[in-house]
Protein backbone atom coordinates (compact mmCIF):
# COMPACT_ATOMS: atom_id res chain seq x y z
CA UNK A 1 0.00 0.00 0.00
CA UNK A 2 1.17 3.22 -0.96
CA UNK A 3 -1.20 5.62 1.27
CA UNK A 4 -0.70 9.64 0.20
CA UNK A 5 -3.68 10.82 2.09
CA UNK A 6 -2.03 12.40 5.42
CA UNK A 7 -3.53 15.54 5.73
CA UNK A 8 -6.83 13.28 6.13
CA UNK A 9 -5.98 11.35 8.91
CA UNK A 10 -2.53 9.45 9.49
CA UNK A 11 -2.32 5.55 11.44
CA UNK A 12 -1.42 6.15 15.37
CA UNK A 13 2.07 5.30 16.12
CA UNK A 14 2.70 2.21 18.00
CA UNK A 15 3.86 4.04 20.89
CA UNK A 16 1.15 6.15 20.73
CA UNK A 17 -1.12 3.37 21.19
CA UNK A 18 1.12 1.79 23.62
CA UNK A 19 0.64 4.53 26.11
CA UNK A 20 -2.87 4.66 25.72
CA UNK A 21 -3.43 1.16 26.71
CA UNK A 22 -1.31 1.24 29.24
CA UNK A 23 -2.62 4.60 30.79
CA UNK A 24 -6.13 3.28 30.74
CA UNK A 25 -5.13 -0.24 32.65
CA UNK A 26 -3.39 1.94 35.45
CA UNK A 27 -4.96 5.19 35.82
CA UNK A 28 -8.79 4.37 34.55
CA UNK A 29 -10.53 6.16 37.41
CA UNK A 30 -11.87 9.60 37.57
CA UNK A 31 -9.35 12.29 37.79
CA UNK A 32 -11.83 14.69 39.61
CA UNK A 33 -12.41 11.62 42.83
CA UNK A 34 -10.64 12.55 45.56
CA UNK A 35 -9.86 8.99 46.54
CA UNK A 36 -6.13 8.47 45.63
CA UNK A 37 -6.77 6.58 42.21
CA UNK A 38 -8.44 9.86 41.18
CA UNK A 39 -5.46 11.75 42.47
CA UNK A 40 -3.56 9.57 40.51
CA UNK A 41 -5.31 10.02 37.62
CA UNK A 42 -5.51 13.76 37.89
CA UNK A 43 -1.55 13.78 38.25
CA UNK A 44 -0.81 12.10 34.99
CA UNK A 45 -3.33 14.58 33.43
CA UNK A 46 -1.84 17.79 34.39
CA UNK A 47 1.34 15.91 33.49
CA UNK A 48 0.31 15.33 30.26
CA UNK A 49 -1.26 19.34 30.30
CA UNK A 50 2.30 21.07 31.17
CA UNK A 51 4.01 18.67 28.58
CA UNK A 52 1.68 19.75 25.55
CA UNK A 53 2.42 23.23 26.65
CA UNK A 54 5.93 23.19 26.99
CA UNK A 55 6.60 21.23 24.07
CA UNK A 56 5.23 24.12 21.88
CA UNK A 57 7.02 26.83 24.24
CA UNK A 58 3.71 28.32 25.76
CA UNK A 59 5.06 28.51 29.87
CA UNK A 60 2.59 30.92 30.37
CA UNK A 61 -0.19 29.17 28.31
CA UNK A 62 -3.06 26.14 29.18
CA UNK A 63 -3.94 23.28 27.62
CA UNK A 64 -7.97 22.06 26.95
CA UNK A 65 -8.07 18.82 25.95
CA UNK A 66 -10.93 18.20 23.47
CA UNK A 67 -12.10 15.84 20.86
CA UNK A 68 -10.49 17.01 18.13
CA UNK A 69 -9.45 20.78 15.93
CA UNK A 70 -12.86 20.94 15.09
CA UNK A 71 -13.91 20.81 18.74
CA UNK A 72 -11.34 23.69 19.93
CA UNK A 73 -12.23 25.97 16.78
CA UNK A 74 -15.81 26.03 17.55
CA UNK A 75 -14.79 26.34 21.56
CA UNK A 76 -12.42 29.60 20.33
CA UNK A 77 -14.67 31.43 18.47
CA UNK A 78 -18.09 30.87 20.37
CA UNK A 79 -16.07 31.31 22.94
CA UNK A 80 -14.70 34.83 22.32
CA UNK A 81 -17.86 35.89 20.72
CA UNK A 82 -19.73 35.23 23.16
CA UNK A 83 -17.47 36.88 25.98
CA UNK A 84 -16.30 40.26 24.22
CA UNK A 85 -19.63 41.15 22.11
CA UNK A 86 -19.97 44.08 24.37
CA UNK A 87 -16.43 45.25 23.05
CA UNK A 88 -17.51 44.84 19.40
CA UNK A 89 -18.79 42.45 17.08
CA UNK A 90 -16.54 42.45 14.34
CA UNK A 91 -14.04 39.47 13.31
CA UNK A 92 -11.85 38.90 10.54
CA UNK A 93 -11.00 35.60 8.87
CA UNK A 94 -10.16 34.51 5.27
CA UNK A 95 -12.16 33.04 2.53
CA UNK A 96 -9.70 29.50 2.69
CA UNK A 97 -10.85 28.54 5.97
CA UNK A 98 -11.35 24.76 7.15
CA UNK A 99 -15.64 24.06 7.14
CA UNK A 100 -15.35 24.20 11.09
CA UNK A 101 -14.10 27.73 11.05
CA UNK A 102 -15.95 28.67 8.10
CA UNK A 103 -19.30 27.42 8.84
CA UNK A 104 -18.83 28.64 12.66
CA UNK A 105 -18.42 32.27 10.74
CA UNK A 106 -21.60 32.11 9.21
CA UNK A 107 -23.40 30.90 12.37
CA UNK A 108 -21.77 34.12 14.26
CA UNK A 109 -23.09 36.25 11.37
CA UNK A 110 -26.78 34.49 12.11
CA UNK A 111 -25.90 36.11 15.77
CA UNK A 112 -25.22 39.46 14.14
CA UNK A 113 -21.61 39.04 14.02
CA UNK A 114 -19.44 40.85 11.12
CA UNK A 115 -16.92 38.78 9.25
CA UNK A 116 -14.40 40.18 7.07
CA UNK A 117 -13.18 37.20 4.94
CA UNK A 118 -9.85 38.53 3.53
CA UNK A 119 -8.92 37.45 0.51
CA UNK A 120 -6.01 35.00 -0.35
CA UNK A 121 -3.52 36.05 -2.78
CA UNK A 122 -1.83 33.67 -5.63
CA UNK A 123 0.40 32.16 -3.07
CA UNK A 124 -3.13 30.78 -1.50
CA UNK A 125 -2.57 33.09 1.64
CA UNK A 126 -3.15 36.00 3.22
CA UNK A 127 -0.40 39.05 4.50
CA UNK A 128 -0.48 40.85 7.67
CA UNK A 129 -0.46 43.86 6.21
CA UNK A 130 -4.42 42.96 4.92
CA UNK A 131 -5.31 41.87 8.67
CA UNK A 132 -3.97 45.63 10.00
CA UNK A 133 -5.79 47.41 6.86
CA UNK A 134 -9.25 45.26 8.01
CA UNK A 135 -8.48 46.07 11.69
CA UNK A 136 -11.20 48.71 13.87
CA UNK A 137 -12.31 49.67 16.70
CA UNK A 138 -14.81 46.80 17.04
CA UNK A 139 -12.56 43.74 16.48
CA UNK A 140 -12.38 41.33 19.32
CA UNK A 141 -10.81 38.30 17.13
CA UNK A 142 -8.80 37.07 14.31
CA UNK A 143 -8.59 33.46 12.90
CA UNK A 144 -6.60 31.50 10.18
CA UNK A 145 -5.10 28.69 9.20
CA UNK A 146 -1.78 28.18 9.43
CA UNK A 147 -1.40 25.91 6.95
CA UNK A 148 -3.94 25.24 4.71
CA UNK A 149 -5.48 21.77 4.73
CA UNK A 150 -5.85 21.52 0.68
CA UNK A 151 -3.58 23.97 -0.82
CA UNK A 152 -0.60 23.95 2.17
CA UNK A 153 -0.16 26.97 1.42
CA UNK A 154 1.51 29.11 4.47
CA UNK A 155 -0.32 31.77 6.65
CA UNK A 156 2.00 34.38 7.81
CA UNK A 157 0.76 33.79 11.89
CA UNK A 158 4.45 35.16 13.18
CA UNK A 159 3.97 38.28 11.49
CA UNK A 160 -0.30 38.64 12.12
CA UNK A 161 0.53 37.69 15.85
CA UNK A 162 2.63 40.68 15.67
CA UNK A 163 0.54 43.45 14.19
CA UNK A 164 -2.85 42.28 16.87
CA UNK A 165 -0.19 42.75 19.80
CA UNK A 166 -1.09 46.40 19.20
CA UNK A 167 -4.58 45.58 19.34
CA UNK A 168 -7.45 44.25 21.85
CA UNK A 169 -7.93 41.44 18.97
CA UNK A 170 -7.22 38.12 19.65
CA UNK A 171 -5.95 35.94 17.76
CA UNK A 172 -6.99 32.23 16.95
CA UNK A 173 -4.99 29.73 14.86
CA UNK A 174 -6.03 26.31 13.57
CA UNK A 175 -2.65 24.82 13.40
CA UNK A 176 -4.52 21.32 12.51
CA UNK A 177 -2.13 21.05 9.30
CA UNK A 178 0.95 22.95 10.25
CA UNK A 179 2.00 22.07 14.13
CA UNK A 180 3.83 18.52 14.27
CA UNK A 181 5.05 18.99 11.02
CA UNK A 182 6.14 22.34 10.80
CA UNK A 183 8.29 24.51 13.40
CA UNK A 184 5.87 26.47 15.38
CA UNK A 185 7.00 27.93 19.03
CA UNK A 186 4.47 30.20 21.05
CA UNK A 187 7.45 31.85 21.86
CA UNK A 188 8.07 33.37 18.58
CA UNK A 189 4.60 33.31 17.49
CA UNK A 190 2.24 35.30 20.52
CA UNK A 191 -0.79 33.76 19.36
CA UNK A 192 -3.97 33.76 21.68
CA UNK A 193 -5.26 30.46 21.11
CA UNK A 194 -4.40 27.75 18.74
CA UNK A 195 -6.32 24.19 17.92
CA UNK A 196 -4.63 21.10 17.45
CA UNK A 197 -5.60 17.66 16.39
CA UNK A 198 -3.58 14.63 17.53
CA UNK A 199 -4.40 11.92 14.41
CA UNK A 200 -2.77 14.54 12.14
CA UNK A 201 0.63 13.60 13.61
CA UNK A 202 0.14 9.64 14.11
CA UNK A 203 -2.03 10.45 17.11
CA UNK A 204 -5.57 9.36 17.99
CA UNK A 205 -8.88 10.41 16.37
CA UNK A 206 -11.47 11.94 18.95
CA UNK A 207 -8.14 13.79 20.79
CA UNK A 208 -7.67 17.49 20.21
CA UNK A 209 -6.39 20.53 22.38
CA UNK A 210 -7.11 23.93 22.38
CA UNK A 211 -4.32 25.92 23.86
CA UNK A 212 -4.75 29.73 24.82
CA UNK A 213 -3.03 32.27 27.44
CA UNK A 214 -2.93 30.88 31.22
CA UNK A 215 -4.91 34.06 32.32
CA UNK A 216 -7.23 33.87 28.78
CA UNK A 217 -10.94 33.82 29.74
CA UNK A 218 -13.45 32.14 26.99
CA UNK A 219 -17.16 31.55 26.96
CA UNK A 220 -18.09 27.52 27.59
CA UNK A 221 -19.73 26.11 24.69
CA UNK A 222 -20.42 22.30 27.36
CA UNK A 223 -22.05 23.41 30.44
CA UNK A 224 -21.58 20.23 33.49
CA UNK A 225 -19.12 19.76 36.06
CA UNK A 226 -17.02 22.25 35.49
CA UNK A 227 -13.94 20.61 34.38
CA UNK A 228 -10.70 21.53 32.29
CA UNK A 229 -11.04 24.80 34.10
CA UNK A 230 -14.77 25.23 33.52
CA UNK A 231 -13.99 25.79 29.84
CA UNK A 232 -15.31 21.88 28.96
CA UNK A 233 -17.14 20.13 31.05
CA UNK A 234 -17.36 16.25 31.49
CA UNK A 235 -14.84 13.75 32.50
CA UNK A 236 -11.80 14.22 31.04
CA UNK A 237 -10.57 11.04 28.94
CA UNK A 238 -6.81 10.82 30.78
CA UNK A 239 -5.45 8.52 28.84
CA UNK A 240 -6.33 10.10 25.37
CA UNK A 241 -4.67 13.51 26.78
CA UNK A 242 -1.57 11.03 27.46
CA UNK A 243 -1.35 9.81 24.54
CA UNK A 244 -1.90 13.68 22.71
CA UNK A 245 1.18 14.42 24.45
CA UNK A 246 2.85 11.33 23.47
CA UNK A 247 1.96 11.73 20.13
CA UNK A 248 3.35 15.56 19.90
CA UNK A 249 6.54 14.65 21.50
CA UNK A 250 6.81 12.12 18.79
CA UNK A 251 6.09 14.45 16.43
CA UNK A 252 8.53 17.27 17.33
CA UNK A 253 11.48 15.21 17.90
CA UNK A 254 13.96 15.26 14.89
CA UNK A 255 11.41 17.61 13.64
CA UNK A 256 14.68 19.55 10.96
CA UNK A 257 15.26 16.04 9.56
CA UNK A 258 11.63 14.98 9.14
CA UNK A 259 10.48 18.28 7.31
CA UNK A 260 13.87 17.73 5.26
CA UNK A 261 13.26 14.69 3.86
CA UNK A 262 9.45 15.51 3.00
CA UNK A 263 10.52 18.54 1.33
CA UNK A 264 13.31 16.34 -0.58
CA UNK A 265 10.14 14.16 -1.56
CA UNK A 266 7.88 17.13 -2.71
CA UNK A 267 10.46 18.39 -5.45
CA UNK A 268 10.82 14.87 -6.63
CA UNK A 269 7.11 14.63 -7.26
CA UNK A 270 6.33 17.33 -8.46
CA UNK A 271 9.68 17.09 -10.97
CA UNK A 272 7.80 14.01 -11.80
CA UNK A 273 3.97 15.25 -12.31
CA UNK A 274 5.57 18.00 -14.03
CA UNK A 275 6.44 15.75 -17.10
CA UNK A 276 2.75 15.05 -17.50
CA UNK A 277 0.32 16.04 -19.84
CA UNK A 278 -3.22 17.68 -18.46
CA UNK A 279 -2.04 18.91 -15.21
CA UNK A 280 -1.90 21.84 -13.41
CA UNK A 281 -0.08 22.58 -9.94
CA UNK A 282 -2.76 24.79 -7.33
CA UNK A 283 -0.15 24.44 -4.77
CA UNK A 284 2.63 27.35 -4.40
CA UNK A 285 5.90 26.42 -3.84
CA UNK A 286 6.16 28.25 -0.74
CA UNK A 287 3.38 25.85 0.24
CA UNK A 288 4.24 22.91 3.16
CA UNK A 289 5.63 20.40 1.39
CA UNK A 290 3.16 17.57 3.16
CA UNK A 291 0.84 18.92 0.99
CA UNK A 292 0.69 18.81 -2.68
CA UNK A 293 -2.69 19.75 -4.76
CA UNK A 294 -2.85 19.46 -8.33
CA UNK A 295 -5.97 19.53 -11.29
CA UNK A 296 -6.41 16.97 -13.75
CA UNK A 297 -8.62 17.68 -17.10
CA UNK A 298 -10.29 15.28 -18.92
CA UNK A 299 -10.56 12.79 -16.11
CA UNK A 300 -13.23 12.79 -12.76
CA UNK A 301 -11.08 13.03 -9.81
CA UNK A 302 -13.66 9.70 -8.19
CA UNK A 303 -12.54 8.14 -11.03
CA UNK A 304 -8.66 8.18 -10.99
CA UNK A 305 -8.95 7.61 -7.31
CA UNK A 306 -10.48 4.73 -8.03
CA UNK A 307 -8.19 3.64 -10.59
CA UNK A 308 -5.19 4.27 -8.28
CA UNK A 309 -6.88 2.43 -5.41
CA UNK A 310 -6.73 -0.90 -7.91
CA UNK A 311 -3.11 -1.02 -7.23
CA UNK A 312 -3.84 -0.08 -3.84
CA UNK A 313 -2.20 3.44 -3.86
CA UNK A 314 -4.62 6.52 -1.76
CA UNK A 315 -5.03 9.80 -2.43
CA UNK A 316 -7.89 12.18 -2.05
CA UNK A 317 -9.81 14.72 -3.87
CA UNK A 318 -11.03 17.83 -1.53
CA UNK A 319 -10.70 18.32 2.23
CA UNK A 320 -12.08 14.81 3.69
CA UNK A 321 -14.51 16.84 5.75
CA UNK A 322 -16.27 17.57 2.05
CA UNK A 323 -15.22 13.98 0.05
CA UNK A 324 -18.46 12.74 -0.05
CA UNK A 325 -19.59 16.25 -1.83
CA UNK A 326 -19.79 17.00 -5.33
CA UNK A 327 -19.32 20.79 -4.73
CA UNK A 328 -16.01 21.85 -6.09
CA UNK A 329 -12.73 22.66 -3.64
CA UNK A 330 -13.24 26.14 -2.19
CA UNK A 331 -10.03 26.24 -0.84
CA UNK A 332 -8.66 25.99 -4.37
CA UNK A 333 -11.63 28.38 -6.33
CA UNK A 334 -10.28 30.60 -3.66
CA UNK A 335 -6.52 30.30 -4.61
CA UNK A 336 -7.00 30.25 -8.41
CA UNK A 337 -10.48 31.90 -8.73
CA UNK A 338 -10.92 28.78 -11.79
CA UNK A 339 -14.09 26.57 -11.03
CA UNK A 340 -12.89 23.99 -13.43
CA UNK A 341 -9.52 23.83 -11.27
CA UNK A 342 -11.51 23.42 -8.25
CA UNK A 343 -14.11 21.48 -9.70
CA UNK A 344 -10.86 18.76 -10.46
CA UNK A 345 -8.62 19.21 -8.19
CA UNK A 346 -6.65 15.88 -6.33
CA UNK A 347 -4.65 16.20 -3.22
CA UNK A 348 -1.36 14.44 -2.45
CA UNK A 349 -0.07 14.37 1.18
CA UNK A 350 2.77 13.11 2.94
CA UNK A 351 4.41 12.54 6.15
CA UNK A 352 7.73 11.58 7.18
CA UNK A 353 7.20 7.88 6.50
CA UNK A 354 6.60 8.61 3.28
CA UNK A 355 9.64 6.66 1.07
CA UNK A 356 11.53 7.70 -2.48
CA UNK A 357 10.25 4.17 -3.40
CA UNK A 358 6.64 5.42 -2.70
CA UNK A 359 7.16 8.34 -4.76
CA UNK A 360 8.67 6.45 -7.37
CA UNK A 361 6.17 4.01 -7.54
CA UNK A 362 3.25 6.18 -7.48
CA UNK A 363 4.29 8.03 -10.39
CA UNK A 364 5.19 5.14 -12.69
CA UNK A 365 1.41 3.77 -11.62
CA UNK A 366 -0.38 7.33 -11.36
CA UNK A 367 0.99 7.82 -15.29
CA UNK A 368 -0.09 4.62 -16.35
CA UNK A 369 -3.38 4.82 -14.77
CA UNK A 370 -3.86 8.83 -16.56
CA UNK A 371 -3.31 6.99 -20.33
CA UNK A 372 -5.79 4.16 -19.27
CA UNK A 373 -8.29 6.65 -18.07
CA UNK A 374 -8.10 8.84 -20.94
């Protein structure tokens, strides 16, 4: 199997899963009982907490653990909204955002919210310099990617996280695509709050975070017991957080070599898809390089998936939140402003256990399969 469908979802590490099992055998009880297998419990929570946090640099951050990036987006916004309405109702965004960012815009706009949906440029992102022209007196929040999940192309979030340090903004970041894979440090990017999901670095699905400022207050979106700091209430699954920080330790170790390698990779395939007839590249090459996005004419992107998954090689078309949709890519109609480009768009993604042998392989195959097709 030659699987190039990362960005979707990627298998949990062995060691991943290892600590989960074993976290759940020892330390199953409730971490909010006071009897000592709670206290227990609780210990290796908070241990997993300050280890999220300090693997990213954020001392003076918090960790929520949550079921996933899609979880902690709608927690950040609602959560803001809700809280600083009284300080102004206006939020800026771009119009390249993930469906749970997106859709939770339009909601908020229901609620009589204004969004400014800046525009990406040809290099699929947006600048700082458009965030601090959209800026006014009535803007309590800011949110984008930082890397886009179908393009990869790069958000700027070191230099936006600069210009909203002059302002009472926040600033929210769905670093689903980019943290793990790419170099990101709270340190030397101030962000407010930031989502993360672990099964995009080898972790578990249903295991998220959402990290903001120790002293950052939010609205609840769960309303129960009161736990992870009254921002999400119900038990807190202690062995999935384990394993989250398991997983990003993982992840950021070697981190230089990893994103070498994939990068190495990248150039080779696209070198390769370049000597192809019918294609057309939607992904800049300032993009990440885990994430490659090209169009194909003449063929239905169901149908050369299907064609590649004969020989038991994966790739996808749009965002796997939208895959079962016929509605063109909006992340790429965005970039390229070209419906038939979005309309036939196919997205290759890799990780660092992606091989040369893969690539090789998958473009003697994906070739082959093109002529058949056509």
């Amino acid at each position: 199997m030659i699987y190039l469908d990362n960005a979707a979802t990627t298998p949990p590490d062995p060691a991943v899963l290892d600590t989960f099992n074993k976290v759940y055998e020892s330390f199953w009880a409730n971490p909010h009982s006071l009897h000592r297998p709670g206290e227990r419990a609780e210990q290796l929570l908070e241990q997993a907490r300050t280890q999220v946090c300090d693997v990213l640099g954020g001392r003076d951050h918090r960790a929520v653990f949550t079921s996933g990036a899609t979880e902690s987006n709608n927690l950040a916004l609602k959560g803001i909204a809700a809280l600083y309405q009284q300080r102004g109702k206006h939020i800026i965004s771009t119009n390249s955002e993930h469906p749970s960012v997106e859709n939770v815009l339009c909601w908020l706009e229901g609620e009589g919210f204004h969004v400014t949906r800046l525009l990406v440029g040809v290099e699929g992102h947006v600048t700082a310099d458009q965030v601090q022209g959209a800026l006014t007196d009535s803007t309590i929040l800011v949110s984008t990617m930082f890397v886009n999940n179908e393009s990869g192309a790069i958000n700027p979030v070191g230099d936006i996280a600069r210009v909203l340090s002059q302002h009472q903004a926040l600033y929210h970041v769905d670093a689903a695509q980019g943290i793990g894979k790419l170099p990101f440090s709270l340190v030397d990017i101030p962000v407010d709050l930031v989502s993360i999901s672990a099964h995009k670095f080898f972790g578990l699905k249903g295991s998220g975070v959402l990290i903001l400022r120790e002293r950052q207050a939010i609205e609840p979106q769960l309303l129960g017991g009161g736990q992870e700091f009254g921002l999400r209430s119900g038990t807190v699954d202690v062995p999935r957080a384990a394993a989250m920080a398991k997983a990003l330790r993982l992840a950021i170790n070697d981190l230089p070599a990893k994103l070498a390698g994939v990068t190495s990779l990248n150039q080779i395939l696209r070198d390769g898809l370049a000597e192809l007839s019918g294609l057309v590249c939607n992904s800049p090459q300032s993009a990440s390089p885990y994430i490659l996005n090209y169009s194909v004419y003449g063929i239905k992107p169901e149908t050369l998936l299907q064609g590649l998954s004969q020989s038991e090689i994966y790739i996808s078309t749009v965002s796997a939140c939208s895959s079962k949709t016929a509605e063109p890519s909006s992340a790429i109609l965005a970039l390229t402003g070209d419906e038939a480009r979005a309309q036939n768009s196919i997205r290759f993604s890799l990780s660092h256990r992606t091989t040369l042998l893969d690539i090789e392989r998958f473009l003697e195959v994906f070739a082959a399969t093109l002529d058949k097709l056509r």
